[in-house]
N, C-alpha and C. Protein backbone atom coordinates (compact mmCIF):
# COMPACT_ATOMS: atom_id res chain seq x y z
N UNK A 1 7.03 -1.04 4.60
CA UNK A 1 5.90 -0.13 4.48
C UNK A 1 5.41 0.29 5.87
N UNK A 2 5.26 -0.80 6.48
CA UNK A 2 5.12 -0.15 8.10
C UNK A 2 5.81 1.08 8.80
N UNK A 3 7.02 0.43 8.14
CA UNK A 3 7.83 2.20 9.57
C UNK A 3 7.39 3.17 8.92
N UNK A 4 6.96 3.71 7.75
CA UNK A 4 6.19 4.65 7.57
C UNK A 4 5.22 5.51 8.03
N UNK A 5 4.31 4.32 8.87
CA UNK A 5 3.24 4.64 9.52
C UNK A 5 3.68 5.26 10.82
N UNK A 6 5.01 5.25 11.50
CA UNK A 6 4.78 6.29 12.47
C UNK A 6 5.09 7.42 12.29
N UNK A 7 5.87 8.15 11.46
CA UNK A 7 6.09 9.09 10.88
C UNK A 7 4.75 10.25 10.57
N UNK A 8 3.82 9.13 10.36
CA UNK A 8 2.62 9.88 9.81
C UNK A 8 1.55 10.33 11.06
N UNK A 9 1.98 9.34 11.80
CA UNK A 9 1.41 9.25 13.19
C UNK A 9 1.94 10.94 13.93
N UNK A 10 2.71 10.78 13.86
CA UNK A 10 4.04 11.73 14.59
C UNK A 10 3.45 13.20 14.06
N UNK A 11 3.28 13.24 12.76
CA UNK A 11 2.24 14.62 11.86
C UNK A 11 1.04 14.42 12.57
N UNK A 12 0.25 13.68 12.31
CA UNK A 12 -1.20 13.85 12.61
C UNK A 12 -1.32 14.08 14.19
N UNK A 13 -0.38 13.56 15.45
CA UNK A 13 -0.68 14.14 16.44
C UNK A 13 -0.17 15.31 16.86
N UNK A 14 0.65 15.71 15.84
CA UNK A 14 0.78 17.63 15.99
C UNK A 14 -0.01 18.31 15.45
N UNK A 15 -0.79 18.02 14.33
CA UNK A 15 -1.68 18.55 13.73
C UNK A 15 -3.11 18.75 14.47
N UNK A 16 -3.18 17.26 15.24
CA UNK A 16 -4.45 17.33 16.12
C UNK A 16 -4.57 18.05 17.17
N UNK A 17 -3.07 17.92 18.03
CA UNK A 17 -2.96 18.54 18.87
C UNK A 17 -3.58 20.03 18.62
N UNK A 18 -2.98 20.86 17.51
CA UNK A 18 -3.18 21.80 17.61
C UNK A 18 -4.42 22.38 17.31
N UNK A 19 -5.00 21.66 16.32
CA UNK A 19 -6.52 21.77 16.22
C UNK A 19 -7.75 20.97 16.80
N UNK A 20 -7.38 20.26 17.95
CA UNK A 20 -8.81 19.66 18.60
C UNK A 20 -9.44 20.85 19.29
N UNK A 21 -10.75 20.44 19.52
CA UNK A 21 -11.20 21.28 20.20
C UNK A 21 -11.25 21.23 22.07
N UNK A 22 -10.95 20.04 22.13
CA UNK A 22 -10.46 19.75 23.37
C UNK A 22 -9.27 18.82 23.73
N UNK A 23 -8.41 19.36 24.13
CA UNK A 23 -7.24 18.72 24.41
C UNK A 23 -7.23 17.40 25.43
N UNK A 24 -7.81 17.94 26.23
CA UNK A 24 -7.83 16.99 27.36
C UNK A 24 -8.81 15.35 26.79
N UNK A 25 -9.60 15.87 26.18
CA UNK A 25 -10.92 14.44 25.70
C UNK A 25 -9.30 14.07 24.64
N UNK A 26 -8.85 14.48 24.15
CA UNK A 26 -7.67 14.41 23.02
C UNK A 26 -6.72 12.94 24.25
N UNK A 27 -6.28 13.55 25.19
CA UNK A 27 -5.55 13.01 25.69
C UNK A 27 -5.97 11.48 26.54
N UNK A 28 -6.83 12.00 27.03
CA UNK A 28 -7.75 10.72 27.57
C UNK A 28 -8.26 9.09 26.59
N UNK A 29 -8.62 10.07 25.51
CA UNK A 29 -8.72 9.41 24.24
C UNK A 29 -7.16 8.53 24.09
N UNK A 30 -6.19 8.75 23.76
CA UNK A 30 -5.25 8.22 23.75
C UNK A 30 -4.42 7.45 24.92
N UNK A 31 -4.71 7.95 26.08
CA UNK A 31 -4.68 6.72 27.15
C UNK A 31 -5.32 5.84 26.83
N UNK A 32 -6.63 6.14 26.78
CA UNK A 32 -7.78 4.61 27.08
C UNK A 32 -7.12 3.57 25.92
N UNK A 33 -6.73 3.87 24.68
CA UNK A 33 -6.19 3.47 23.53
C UNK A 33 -4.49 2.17 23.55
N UNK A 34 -3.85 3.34 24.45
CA UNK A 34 -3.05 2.87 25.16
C UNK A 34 -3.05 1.24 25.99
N UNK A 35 -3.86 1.79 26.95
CA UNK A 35 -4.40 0.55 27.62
C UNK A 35 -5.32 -0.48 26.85
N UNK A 36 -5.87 -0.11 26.41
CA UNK A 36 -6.48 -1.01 24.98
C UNK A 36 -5.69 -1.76 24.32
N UNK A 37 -4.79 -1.41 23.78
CA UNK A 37 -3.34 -1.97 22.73
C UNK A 37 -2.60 -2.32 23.81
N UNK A 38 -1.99 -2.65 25.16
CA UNK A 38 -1.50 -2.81 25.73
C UNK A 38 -1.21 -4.59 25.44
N UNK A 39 -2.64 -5.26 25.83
CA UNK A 39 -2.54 -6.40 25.92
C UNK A 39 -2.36 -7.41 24.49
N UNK A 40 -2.71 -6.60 23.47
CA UNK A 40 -2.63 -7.29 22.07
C UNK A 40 -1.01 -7.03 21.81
N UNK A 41 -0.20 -5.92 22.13
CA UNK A 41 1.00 -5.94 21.82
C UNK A 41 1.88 -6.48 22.62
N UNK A 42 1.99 -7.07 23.77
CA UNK A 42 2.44 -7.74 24.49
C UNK A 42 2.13 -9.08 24.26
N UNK A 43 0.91 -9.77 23.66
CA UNK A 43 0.52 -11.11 23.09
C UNK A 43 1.42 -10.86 21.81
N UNK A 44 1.67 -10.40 21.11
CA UNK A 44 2.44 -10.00 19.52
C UNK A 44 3.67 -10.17 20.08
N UNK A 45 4.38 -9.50 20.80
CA UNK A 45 5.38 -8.89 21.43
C UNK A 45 6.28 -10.25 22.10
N UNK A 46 5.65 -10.48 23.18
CA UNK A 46 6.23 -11.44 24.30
C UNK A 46 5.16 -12.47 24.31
N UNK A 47 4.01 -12.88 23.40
CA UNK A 47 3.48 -14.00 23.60
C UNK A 47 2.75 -14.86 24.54
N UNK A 48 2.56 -13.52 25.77
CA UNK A 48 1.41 -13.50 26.76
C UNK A 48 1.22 -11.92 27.00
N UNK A 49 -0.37 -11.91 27.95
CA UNK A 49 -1.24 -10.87 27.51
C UNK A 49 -0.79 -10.06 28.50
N UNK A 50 0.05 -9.89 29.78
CA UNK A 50 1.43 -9.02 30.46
C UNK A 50 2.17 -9.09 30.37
N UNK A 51 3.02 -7.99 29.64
CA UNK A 51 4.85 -8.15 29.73
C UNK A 51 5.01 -6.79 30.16
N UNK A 52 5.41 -6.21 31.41
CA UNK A 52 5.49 -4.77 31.77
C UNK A 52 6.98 -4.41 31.31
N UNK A 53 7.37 -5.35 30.90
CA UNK A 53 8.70 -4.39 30.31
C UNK A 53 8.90 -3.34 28.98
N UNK A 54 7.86 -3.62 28.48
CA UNK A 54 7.65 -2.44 27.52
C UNK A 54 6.41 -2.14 27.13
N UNK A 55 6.15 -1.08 26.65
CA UNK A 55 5.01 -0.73 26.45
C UNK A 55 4.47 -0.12 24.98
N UNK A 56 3.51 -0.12 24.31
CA UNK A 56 3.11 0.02 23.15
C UNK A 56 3.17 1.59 22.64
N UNK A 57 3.11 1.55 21.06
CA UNK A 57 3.31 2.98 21.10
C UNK A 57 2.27 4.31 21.38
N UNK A 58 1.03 3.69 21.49
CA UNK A 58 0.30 4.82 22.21
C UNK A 58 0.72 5.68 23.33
N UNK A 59 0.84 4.71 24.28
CA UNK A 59 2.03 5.21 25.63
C UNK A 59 3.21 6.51 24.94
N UNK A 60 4.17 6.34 24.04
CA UNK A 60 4.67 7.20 23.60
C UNK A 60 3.39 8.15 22.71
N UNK A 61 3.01 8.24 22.40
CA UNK A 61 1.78 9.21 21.58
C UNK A 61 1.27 9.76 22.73
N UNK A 62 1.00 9.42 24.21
CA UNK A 62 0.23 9.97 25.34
C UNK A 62 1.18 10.85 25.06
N UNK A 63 2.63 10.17 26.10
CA UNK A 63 2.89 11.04 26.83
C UNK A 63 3.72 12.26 25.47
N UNK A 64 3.92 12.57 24.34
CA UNK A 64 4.66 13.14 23.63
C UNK A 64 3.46 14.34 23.60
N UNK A 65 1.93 14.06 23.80
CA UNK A 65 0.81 14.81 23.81
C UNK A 65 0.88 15.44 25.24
N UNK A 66 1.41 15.07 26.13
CA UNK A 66 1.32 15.71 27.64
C UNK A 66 2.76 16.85 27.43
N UNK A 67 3.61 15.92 26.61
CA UNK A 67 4.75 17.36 26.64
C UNK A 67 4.26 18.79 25.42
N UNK A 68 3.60 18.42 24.51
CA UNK A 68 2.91 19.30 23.60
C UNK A 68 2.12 20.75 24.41
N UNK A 69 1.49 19.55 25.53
CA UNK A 69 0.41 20.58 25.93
C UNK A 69 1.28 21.43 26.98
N UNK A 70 2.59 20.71 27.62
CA UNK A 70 3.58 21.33 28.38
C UNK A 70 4.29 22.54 27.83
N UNK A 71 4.45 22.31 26.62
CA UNK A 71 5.11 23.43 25.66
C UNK A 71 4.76 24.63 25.11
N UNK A 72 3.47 24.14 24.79
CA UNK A 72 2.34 25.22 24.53
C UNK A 72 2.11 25.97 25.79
N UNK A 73 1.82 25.50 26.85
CA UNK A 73 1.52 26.03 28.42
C UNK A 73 3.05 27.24 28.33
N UNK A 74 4.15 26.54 28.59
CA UNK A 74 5.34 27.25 28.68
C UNK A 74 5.07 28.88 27.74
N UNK A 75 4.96 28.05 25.60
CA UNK A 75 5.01 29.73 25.24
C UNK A 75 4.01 30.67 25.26
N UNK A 76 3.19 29.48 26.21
CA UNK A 76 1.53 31.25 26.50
C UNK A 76 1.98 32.12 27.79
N UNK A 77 3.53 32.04 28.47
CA UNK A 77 4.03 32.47 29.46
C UNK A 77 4.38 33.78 28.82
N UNK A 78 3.59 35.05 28.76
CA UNK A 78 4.09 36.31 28.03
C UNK A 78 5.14 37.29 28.88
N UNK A 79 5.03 36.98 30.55
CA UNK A 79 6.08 37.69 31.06
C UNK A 79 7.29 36.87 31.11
N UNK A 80 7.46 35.69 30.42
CA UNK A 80 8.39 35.08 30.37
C UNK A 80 9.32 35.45 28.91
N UNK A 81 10.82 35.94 28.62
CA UNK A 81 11.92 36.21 27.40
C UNK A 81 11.43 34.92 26.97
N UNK A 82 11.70 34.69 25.41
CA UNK A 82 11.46 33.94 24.72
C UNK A 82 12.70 32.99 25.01
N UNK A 83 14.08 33.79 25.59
CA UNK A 83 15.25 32.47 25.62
C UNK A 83 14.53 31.67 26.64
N UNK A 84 13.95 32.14 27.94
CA UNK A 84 13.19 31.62 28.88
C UNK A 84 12.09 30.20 28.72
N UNK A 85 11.31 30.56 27.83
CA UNK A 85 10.26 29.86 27.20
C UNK A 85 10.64 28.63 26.59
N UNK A 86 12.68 29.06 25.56
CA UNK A 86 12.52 28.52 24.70
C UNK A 86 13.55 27.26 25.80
N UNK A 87 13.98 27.67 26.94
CA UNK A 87 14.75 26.61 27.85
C UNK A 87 13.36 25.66 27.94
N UNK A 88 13.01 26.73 28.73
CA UNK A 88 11.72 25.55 29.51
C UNK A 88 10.95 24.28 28.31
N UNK A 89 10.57 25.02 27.03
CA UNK A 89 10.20 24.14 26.09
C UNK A 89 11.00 22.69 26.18
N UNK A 90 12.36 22.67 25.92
CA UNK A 90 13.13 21.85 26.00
C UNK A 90 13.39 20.95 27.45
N UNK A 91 12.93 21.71 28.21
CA UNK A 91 13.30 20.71 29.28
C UNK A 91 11.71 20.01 29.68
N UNK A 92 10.80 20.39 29.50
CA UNK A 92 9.25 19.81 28.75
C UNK A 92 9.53 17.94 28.41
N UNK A 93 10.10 19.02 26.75
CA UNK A 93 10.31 17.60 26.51
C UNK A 93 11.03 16.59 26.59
N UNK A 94 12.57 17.44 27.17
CA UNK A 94 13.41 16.32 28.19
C UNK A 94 12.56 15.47 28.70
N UNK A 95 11.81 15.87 29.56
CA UNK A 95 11.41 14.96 31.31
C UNK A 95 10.48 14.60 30.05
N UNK A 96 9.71 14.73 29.42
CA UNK A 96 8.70 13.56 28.54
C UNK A 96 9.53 12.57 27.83
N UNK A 97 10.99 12.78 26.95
CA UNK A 97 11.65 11.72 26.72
C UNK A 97 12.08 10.93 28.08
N UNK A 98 12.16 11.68 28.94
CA UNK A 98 12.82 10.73 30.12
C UNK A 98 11.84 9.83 30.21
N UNK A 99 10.57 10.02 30.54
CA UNK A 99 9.62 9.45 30.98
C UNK A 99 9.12 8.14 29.97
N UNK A 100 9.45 8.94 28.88
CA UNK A 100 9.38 7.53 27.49
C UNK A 100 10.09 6.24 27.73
N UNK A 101 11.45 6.42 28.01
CA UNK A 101 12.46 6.21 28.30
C UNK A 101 12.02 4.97 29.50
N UNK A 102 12.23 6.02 30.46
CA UNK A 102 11.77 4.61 31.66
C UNK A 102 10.72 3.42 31.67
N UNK A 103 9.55 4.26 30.69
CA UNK A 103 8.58 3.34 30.64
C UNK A 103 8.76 2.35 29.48
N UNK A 104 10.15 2.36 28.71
CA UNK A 104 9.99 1.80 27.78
C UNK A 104 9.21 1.76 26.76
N UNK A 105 8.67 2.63 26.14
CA UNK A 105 7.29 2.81 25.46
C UNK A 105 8.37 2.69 23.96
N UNK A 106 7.64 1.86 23.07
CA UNK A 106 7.91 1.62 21.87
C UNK A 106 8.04 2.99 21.11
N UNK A 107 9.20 3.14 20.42
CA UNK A 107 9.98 4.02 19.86
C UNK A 107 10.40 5.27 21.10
N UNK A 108 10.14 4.91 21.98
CA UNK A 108 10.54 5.89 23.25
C UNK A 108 11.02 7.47 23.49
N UNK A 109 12.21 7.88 23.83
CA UNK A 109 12.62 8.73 23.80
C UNK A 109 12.86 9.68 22.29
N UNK A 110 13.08 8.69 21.77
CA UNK A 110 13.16 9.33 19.80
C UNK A 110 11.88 9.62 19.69
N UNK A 111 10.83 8.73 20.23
CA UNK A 111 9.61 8.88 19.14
C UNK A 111 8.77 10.58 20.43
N UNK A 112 8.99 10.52 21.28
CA UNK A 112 8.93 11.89 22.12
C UNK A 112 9.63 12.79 21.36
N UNK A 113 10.67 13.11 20.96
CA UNK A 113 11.84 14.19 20.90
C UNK A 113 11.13 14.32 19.30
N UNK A 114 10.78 13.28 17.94
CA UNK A 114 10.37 13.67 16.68
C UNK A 114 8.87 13.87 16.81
N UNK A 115 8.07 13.67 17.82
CA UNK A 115 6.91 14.53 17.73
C UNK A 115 6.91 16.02 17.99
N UNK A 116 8.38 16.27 19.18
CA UNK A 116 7.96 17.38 19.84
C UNK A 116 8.83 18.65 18.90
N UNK A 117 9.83 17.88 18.09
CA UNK A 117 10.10 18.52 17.07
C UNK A 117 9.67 19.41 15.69
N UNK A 118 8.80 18.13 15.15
CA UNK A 118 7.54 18.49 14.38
C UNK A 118 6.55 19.15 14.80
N UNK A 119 6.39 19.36 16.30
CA UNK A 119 5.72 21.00 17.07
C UNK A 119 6.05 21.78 16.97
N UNK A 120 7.02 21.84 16.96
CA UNK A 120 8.15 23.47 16.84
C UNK A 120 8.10 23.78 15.58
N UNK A 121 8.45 22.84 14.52
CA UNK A 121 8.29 23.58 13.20
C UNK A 121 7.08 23.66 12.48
N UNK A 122 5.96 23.37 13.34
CA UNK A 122 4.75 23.38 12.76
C UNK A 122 4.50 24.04 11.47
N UNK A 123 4.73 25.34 11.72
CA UNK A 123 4.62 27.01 11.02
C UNK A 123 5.24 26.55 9.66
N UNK A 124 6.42 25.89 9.66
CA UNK A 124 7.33 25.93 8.27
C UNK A 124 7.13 24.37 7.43
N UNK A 125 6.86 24.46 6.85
CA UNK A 125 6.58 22.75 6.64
C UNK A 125 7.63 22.39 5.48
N UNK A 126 8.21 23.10 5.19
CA UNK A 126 9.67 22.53 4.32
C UNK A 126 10.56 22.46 5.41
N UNK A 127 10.85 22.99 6.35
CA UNK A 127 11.82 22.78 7.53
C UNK A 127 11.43 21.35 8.17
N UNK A 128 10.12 21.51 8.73
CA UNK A 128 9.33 20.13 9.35
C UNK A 128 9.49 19.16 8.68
N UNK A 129 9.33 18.40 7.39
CA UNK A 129 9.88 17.67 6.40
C UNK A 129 10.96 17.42 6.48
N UNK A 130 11.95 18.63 6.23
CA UNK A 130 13.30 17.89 6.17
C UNK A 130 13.89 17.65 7.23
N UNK A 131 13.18 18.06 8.13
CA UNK A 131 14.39 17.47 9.82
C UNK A 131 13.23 16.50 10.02
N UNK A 132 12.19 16.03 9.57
CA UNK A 132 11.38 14.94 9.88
C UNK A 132 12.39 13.85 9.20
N UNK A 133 12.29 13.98 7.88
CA UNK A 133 13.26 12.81 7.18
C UNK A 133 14.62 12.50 8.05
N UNK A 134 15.35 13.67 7.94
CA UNK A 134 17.09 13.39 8.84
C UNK A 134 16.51 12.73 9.89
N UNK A 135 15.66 12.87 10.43
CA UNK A 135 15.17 12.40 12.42
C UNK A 135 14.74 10.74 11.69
N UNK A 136 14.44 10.26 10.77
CA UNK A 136 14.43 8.90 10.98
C UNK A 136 14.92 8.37 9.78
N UNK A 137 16.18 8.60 9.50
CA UNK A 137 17.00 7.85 8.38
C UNK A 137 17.15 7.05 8.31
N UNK A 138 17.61 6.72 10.12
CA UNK A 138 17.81 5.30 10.28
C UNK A 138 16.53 3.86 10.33
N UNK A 139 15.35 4.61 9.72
CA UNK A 139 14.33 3.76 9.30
C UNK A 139 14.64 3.78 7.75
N UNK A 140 15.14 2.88 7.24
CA UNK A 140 14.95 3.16 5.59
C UNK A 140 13.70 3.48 4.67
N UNK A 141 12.81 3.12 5.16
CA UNK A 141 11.39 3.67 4.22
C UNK A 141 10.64 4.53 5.22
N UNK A 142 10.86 5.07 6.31
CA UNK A 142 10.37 5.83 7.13
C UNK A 142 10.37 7.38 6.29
N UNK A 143 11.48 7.95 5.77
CA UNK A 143 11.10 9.12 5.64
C UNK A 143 10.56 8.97 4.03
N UNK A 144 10.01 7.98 3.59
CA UNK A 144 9.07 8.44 2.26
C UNK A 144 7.98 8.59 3.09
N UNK A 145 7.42 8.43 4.23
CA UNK A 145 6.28 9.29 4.92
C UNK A 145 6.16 11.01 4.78
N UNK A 146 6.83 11.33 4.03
CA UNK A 146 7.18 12.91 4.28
C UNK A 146 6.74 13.15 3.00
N UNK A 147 6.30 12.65 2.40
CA UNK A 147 6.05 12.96 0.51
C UNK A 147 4.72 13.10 0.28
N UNK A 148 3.42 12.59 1.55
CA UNK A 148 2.63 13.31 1.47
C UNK A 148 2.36 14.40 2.38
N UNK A 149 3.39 13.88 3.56
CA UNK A 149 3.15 15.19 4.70
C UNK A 149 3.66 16.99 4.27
N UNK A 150 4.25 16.55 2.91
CA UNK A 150 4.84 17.71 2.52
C UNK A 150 3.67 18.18 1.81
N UNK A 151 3.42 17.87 1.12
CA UNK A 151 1.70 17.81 0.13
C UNK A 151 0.58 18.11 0.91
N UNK A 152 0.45 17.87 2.27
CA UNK A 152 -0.55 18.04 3.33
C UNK A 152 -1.14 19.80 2.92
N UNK A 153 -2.22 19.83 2.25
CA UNK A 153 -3.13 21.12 2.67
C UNK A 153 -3.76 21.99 3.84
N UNK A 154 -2.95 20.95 4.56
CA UNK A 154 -4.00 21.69 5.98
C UNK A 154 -5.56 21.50 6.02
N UNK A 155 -6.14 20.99 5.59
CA UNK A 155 -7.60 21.04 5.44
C UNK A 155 -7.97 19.60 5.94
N UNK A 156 -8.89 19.69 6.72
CA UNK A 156 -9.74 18.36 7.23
C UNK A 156 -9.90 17.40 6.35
N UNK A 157 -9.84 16.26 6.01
CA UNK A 157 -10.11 15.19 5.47
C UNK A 157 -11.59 14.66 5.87
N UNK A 158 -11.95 13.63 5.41
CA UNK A 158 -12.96 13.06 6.02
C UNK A 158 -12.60 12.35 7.92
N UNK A 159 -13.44 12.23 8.58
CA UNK A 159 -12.77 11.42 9.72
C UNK A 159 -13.22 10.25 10.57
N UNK A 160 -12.06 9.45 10.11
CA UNK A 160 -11.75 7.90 9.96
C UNK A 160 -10.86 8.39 11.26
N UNK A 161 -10.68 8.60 12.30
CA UNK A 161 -9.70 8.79 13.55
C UNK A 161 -9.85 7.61 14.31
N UNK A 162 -11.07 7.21 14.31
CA UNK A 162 -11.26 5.91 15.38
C UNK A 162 -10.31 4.34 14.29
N UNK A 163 -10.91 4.43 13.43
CA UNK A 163 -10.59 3.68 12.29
C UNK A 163 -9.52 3.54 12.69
N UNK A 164 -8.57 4.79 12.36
CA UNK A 164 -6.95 4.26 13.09
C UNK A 164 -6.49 4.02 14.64
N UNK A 165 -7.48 4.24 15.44
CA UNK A 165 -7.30 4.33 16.92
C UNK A 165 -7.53 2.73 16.63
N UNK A 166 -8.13 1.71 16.46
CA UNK A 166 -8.52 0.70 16.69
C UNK A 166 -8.21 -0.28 15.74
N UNK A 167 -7.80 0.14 14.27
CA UNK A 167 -6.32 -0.76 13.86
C UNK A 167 -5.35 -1.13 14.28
N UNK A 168 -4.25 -0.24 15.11
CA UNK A 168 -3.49 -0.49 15.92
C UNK A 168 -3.87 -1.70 16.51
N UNK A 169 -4.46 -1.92 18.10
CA UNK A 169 -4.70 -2.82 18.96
C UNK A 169 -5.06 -4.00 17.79
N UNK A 170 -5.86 -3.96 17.02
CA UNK A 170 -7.03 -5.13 16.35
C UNK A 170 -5.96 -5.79 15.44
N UNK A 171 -4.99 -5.22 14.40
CA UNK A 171 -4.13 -5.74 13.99
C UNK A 171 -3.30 -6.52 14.58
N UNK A 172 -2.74 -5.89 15.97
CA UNK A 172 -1.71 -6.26 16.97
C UNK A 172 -2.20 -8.20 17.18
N UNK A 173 -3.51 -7.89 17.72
CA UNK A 173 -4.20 -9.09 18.26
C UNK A 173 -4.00 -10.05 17.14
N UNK A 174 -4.43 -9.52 15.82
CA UNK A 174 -4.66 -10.62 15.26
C UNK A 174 -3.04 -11.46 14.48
N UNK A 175 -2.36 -10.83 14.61
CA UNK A 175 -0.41 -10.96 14.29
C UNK A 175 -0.58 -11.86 15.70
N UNK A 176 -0.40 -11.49 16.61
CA UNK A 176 -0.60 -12.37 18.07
C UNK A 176 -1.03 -13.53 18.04
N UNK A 177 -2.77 -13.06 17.95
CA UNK A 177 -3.25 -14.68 17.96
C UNK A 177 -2.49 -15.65 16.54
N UNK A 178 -1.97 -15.19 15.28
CA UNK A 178 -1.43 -16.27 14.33
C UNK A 178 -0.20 -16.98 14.54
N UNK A 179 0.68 -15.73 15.02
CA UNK A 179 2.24 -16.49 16.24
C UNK A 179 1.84 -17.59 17.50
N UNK A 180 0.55 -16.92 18.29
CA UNK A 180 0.21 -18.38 19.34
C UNK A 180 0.19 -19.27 19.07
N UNK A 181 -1.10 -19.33 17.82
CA UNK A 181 -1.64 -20.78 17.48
C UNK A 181 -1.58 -21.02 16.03
């Protein structure tokens, strides 16, 4: 039931992306989060509260949000051909998978490349769905995440955002502290 949850993750920060009203408080927001969950998933993880060899999945949620806003920047380039736009898009999110990549950030380079994917097809949401599912097959219950993202109205929900900003870390800790002691 878990691998589900990033899948859904992966929607809701394209969705946010595109509708916050500030990107940047958007992004900051998800650093501080980052660093927050840092030390509970490394107690979960490796069983003390630094392990710099990898890093949690907020870190991938930053930086997949820094290539978003890279992409978007790229197609507001109007004297730029769209083949132009549509290179640069891609090499965006190259150097953001790269960057996943080096930092080791949990689900890494994949979990960069299926957010920045699900950007592109924003517009079509039967396309977005089904290359959401193919993009994580190799999770077996990962793409029943797509059965409500397909169902998704577009319309605001109530908002519980922190709620999930701070499950992450608080869960992490408490899986942690039951493996310590």
């Amino acid at each position: 039931v878990g691998r589900m949850a990033f899948p859904i993750y992966v929607f809701l920060l394209t969705e946010g992306f595109c509708h916050t009203r500030n990107r940047r408080h958007y992004a900051i927001r998800l650093g501080v989060f980052a660093l927050i969950s840092e030390m509970p998933f490394d107690l979960l993880v490796y069983g003390k509260l630094w392990a710099p060899q990898s890093q949690n999945v907020f870190f991938t949620l930053w930086i997949a949000l820094l290539v978003l806003a890279g992409m978007k920047y790229v197609s507001e380039k109007q004297e730029w051909s769209e083949a132009l736009q549509l290179l640069a898009q891609i090499a965006v999110a190259t150097v953001g998978m790269g960057v996943a990549h080096l930092l080791h950030t949990d689900y890494g380079a994949f979990g960069v490349l299926a957010i920045a994917v699900l950007y592109f097809l924003r517009k079509d949401r039967k396309q977005q769905v089904l290359c959401g599912c193919v993009l994580f097959l190799w999770e077996i219950t990962a793409p029943l995440a797509f059965l409500p993202i397909y169902h998704y109205n577009g319309k605001r929900g109530i908002n519980v955002k922190y709620i999930f900003y701070f499950f992450y870390p608080v869960h992490l800790l408490i899986f942690g502290l039951i493996i310590k002691f």
